[in-house]
Protein backbone atom coordinates (compact mmCIF):
# COMPACT_ATOMS: atom_id res chain seq x y z
CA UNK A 1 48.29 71.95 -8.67
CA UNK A 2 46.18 73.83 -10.99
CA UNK A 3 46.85 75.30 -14.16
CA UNK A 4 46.88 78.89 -12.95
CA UNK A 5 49.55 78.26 -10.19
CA UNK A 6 51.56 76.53 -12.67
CA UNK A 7 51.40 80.06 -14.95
CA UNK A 8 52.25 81.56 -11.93
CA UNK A 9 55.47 79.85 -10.83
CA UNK A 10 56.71 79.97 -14.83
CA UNK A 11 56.49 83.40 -14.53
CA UNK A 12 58.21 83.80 -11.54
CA UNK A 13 61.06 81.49 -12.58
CA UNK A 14 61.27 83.84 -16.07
CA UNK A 15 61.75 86.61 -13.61
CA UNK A 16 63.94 84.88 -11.62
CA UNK A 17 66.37 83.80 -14.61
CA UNK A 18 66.13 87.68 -16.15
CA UNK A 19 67.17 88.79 -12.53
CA UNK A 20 70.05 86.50 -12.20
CA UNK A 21 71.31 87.30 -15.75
CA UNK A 22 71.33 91.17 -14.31
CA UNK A 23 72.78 90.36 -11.72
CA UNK A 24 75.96 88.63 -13.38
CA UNK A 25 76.26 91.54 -15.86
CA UNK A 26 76.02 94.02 -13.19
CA UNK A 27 79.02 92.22 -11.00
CA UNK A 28 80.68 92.46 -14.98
CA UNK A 29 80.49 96.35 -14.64
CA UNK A 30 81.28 96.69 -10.88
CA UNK A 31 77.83 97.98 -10.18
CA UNK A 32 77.71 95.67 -6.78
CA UNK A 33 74.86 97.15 -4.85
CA UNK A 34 72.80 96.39 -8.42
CA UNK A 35 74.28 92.84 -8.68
CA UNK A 36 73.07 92.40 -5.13
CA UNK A 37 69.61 93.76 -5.60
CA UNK A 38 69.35 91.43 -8.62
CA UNK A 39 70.80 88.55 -7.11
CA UNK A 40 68.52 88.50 -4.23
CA UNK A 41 65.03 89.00 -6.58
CA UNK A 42 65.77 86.20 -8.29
CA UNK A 43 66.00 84.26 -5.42
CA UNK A 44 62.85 85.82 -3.80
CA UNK A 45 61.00 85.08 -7.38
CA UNK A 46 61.93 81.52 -6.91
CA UNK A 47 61.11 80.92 -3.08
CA UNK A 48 57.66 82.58 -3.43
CA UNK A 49 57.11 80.10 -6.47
CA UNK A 50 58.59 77.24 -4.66
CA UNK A 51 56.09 78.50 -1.72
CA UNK A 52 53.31 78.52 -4.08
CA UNK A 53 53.69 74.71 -4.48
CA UNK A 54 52.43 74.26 -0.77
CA UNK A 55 49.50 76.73 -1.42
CA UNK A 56 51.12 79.58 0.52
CA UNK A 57 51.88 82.96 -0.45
CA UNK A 58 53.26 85.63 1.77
CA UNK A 59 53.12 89.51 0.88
CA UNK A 60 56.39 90.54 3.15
CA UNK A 61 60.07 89.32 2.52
CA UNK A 62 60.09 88.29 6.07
CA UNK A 63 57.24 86.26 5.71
CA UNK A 64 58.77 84.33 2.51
CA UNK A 65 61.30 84.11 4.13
CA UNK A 66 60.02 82.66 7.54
CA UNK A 67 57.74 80.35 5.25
CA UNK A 68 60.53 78.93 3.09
CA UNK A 69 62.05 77.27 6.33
CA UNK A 70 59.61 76.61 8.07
CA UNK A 71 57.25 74.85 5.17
CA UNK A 72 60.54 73.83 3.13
CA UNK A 73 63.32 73.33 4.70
CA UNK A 74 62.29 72.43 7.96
CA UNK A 75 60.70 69.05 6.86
CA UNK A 76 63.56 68.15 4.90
CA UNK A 77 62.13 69.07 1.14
CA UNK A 78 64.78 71.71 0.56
CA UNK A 79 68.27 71.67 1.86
CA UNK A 80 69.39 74.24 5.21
CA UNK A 81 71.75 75.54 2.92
CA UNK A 82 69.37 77.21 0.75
CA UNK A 83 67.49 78.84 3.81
CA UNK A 84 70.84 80.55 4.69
CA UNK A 85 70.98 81.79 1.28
CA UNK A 86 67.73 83.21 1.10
CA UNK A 87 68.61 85.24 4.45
CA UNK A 88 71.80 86.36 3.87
CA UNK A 89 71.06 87.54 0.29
CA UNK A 90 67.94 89.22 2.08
CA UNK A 91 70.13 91.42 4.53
CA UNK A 92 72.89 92.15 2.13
CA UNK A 93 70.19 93.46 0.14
CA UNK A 94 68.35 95.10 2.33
CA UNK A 95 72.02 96.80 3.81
CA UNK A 96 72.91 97.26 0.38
CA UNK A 97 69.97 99.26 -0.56
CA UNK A 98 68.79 101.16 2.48
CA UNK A 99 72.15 102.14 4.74
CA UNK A 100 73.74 105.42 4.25
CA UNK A 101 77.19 103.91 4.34
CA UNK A 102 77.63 101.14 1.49
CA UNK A 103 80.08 98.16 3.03
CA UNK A 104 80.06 96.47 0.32
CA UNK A 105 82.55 94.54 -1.57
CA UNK A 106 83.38 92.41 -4.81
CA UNK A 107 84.11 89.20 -3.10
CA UNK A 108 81.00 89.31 -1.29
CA UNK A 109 78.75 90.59 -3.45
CA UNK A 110 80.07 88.05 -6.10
CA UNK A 111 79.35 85.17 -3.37
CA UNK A 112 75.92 86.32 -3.13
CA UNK A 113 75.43 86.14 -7.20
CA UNK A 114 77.11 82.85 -6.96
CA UNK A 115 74.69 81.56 -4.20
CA UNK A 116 71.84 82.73 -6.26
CA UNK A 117 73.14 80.96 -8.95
CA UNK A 118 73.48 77.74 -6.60
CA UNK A 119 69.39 79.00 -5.79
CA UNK A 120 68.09 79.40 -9.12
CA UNK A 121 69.41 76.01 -10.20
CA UNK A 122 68.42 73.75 -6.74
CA UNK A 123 65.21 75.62 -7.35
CA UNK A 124 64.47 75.01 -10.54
CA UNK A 125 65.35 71.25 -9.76
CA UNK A 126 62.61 70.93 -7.58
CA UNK A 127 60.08 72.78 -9.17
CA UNK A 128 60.52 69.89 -11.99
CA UNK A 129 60.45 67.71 -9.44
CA UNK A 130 57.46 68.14 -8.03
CA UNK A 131 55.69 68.25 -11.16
CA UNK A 132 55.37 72.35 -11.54
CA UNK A 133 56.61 73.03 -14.85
């Protein structure tokens, strides 16, 4: 991997960690459609830098997403779990943000910070790993 990518994925990852720090205080202050939104960039930040150690970049959310299982977790180099936490932070975000009628509530929307926590840190775990930081 080349010195550029590896700029590229730090970056990402400082986004990543400033986005999940948001997201925490926001669930503090009861702003849950914020704490969603937050919770779910930092786990986009990470999968398109995790992505990025494959060579592959996608410009749509349903193409990181698509791309995470199928080049990640779909030959066994991340867990399933974290490919269900990429969706379901996706749609809670994307219901969160764009439905007139916010369903929203505490317990879930502090399950999806806590599963982004669970993201940032598997994440970050392999990015060491595999030699990109």
């Amino acid at each position: 991997m080349d010195e550029d990518t590896r700029i590229i994925i730090a970056v990402r990852l400082e986004k990543a960690r400033e986005d999940i720090a948001t997201a925490h205080d926001l669930i503090a202050l009861k702003r849950l459609r914020g704490a969603v939104n937050r919770a779910y960039y930092a786990i986009y930040h990470l999968a398109t830098a995790v992505l990025l150690t494959q060579d592959i970049e996608r410009s749509k959310h349903s193409g990181v997403q698509a791309a995470f299982g199928y080049y990640l977790v779909k030959p066994g180099l991340i867990e399933p779990e974290y490919g269900r936490i990429l969706t379901s932070a996706r749609k809670a975000r994307e219901t969160s943000d764009y439905a007139d009628r916010i369903e929203l509530d505490g317990e879930t929307a502090q399950r999806i910070v806590t599963d982004a926590d669970r993201f940032v840190v598997r994440m970050e775990e392999y990015l060491a790993n595999v030699g990109a930081l």
